[in-house]
N, C-alpha and C. Protein backbone atom coordinates (compact mmCIF):
# COMPACT_ATOMS: atom_id res chain seq x y z
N UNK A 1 -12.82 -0.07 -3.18
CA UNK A 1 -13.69 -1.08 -3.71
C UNK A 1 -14.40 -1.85 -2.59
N UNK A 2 -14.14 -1.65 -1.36
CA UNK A 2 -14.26 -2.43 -0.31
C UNK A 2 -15.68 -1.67 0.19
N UNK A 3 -16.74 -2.03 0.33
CA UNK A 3 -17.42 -1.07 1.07
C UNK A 3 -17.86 -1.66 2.32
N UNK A 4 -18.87 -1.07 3.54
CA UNK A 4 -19.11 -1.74 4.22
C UNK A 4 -20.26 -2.75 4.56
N UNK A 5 -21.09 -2.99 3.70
CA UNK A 5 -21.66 -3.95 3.21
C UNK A 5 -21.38 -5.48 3.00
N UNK A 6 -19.78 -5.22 2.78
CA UNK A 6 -19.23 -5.98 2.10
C UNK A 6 -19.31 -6.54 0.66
N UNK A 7 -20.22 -6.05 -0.37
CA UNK A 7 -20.98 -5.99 -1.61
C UNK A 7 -19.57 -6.52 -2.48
N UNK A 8 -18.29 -5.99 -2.62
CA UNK A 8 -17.28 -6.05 -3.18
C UNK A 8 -16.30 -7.26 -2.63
N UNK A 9 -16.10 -7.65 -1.37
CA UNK A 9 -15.02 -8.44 -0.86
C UNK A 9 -14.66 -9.61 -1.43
N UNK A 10 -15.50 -10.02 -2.07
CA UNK A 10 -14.92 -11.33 -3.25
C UNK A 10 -14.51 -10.75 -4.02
N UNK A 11 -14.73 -9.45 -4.90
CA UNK A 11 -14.18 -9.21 -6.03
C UNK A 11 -12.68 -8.29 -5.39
N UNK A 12 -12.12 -7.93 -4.41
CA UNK A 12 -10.93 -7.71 -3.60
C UNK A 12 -10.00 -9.37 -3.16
N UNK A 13 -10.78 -10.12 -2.95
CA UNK A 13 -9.97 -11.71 -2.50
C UNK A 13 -10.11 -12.29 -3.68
N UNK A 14 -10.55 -11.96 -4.76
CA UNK A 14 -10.43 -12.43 -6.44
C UNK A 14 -8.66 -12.03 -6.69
N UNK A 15 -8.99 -10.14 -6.78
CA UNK A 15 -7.75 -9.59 -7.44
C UNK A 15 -6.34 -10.13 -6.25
N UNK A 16 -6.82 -10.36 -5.23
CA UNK A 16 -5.43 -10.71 -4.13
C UNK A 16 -5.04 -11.79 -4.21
N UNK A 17 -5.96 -13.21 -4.54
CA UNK A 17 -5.48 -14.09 -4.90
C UNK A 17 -4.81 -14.18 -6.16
N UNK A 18 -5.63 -13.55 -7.17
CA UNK A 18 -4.98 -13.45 -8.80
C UNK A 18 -3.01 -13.27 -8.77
N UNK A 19 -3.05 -11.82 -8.14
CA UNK A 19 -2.04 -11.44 -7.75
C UNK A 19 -0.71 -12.68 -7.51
N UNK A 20 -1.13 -13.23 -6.06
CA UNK A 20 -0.79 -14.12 -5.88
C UNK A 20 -0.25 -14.89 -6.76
N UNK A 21 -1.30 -15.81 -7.31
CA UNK A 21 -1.02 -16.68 -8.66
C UNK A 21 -0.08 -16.59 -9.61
N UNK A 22 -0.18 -15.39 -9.81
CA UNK A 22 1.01 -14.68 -10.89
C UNK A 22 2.29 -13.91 -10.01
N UNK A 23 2.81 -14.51 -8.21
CA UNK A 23 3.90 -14.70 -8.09
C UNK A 23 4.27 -12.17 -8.01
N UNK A 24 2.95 -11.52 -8.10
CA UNK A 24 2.85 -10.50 -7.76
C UNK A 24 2.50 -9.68 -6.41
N UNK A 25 3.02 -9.16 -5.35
CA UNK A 25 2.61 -8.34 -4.28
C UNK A 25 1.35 -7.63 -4.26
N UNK A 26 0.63 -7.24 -3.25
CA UNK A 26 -0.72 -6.13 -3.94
C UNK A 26 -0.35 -4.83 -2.88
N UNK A 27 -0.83 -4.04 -3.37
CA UNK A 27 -0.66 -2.74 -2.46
C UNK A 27 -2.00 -2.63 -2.75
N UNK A 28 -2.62 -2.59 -1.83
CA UNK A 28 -3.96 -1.45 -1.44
C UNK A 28 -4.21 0.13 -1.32
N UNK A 29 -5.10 0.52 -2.42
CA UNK A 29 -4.81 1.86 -2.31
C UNK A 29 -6.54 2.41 -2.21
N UNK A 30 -6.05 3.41 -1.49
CA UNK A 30 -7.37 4.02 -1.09
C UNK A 30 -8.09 3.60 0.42
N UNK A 31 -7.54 3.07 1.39
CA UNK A 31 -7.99 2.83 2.52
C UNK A 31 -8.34 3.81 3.44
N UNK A 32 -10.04 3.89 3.66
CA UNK A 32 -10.50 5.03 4.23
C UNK A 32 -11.22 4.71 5.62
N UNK A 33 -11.44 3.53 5.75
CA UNK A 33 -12.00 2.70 6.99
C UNK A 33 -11.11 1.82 7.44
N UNK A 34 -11.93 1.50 8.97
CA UNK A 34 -10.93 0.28 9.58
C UNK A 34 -11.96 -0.62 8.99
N UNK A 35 -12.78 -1.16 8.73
CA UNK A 35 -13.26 -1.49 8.20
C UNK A 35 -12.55 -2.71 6.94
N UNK A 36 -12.37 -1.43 5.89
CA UNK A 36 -11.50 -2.00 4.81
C UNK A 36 -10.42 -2.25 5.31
N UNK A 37 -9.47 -1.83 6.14
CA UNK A 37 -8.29 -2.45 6.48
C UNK A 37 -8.24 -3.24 7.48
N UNK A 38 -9.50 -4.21 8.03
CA UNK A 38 -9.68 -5.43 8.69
C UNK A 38 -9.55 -6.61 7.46
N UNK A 39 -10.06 -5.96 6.79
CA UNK A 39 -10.23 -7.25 5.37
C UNK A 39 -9.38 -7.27 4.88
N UNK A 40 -8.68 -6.14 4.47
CA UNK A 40 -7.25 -6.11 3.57
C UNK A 40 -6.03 -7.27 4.57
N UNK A 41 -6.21 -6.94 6.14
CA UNK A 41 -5.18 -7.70 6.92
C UNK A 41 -5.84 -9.09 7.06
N UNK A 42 -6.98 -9.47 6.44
CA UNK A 42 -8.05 -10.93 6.66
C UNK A 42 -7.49 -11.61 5.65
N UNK A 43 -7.23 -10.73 4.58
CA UNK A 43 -6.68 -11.35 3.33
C UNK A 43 -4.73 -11.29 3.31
N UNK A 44 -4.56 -11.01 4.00
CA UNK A 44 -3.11 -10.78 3.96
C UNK A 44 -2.78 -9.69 3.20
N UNK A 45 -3.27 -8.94 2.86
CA UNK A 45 -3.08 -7.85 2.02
C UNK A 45 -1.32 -7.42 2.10
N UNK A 46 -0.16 -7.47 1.40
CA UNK A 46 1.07 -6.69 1.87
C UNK A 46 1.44 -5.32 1.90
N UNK A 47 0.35 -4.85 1.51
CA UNK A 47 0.94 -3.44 2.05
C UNK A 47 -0.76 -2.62 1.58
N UNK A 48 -0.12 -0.59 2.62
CA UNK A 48 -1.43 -0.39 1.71
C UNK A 48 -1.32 0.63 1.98
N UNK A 49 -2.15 2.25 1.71
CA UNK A 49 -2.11 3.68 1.60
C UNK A 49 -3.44 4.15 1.24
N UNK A 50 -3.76 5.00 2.14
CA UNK A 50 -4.90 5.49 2.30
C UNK A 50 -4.90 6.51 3.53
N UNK A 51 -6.22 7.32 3.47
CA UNK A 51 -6.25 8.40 4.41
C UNK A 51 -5.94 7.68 5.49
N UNK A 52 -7.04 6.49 5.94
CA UNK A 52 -7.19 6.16 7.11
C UNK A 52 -5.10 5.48 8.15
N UNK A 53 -4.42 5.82 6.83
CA UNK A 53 -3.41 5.21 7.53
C UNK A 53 -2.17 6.55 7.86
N UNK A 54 -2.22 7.23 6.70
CA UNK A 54 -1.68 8.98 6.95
C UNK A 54 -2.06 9.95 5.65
N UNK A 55 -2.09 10.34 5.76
CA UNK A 55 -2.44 12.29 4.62
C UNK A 55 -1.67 12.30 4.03
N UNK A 56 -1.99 12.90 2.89
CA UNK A 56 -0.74 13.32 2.10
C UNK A 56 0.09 14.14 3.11
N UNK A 57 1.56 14.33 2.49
CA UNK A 57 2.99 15.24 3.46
C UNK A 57 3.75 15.68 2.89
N UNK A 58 4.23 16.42 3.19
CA UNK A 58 5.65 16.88 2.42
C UNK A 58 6.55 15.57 2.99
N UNK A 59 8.14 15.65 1.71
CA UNK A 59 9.00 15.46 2.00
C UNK A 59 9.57 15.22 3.81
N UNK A 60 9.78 16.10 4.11
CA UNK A 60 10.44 15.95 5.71
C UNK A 60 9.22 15.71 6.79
N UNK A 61 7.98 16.04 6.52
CA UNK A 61 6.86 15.14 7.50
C UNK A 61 7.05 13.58 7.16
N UNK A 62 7.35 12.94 5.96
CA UNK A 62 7.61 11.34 5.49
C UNK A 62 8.39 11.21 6.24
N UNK A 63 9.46 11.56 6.47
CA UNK A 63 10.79 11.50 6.75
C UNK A 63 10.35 11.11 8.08
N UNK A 64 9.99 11.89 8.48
CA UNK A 64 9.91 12.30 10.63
C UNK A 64 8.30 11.44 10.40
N UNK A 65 7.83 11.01 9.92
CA UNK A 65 6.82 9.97 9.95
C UNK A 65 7.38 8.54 9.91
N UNK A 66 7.87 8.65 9.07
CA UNK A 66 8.73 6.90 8.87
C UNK A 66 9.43 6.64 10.15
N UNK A 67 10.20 7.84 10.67
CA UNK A 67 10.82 7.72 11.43
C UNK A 67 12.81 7.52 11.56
N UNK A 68 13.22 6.99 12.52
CA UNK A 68 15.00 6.67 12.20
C UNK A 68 15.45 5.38 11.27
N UNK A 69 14.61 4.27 12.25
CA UNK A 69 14.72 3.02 11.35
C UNK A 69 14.17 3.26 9.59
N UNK A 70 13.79 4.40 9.35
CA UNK A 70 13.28 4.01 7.46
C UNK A 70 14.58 3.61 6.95
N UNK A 71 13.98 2.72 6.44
CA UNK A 71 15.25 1.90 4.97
C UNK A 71 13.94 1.83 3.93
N UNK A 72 15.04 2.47 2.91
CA UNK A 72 14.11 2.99 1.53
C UNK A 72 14.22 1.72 0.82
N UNK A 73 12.76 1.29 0.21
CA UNK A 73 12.90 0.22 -0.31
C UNK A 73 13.62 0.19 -1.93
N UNK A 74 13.93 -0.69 -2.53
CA UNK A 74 14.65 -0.91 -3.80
C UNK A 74 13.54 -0.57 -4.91
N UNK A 75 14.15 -0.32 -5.89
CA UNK A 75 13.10 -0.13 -6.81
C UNK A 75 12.81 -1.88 -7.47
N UNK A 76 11.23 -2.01 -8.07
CA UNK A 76 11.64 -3.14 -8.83
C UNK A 76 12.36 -3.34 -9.84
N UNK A 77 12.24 -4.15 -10.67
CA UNK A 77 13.43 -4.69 -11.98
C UNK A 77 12.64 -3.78 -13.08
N UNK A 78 13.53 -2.86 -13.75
CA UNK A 78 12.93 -1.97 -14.44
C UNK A 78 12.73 -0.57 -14.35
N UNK A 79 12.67 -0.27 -13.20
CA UNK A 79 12.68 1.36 -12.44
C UNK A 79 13.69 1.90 -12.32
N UNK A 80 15.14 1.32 -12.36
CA UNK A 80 15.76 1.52 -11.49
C UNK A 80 16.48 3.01 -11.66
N UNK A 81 15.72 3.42 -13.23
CA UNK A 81 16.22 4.72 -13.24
C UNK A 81 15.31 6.18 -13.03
N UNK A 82 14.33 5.90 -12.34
CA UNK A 82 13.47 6.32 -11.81
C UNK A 82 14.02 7.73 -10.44
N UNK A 83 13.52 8.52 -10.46
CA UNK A 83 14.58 9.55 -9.15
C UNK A 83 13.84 9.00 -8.07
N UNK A 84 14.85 9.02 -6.93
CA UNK A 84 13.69 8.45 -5.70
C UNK A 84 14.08 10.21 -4.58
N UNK A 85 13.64 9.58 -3.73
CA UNK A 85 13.60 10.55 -2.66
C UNK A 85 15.27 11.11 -2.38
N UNK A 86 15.93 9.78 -2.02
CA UNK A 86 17.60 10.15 -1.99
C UNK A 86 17.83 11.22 -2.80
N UNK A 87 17.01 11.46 -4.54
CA UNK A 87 17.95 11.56 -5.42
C UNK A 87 17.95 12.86 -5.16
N UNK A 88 16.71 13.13 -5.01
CA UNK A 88 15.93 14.76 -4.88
C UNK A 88 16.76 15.59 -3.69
N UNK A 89 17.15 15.13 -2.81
CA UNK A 89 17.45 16.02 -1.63
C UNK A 89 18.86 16.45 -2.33
């Protein structure tokens, strides 16, 4: 939604503040420029996924991408029966 124009960036610091308000995290998805992910980190954005940050992967490229320190995050309230990565291997 971000382009480089900037044509969109209020309507991105709309939905991040909204977020906010309602006590919700935002993940950014689709980040294809540094560009957009100057603004996303302008806005505090908490997290985000897109080409510009890694490619899709298999399983064990995540793994050896994340690295030693990965600690898998929790699911939220509601998921929790969801399969995660642990469950699969």
């Amino acid at each position: 939604m971000i382009d480089s124009a900037g044509n969109n960036d209020e309507i991105v610091r709309a939905i991040i503040n909204l977020a906010r308000t309602l006590g919700l995290k935002v993940v950014a998805e689709g980040i294809e420029t540094n560009v957009q992910l100057d603004l996303l980190k302008e806005l505090n954005c908490e997290g985000g996924q897109g080409f510009l940050l890694a490619r899709p992967m298999d399983f064990e490229s995540l793994v050896e991408f994340l690295g030693k320190d990965y600690q898998p995050m929790l699911p939220p309230p509601g998921f929790e029966d969801i399969p995660t990565a642990s469950m699969i291997q």
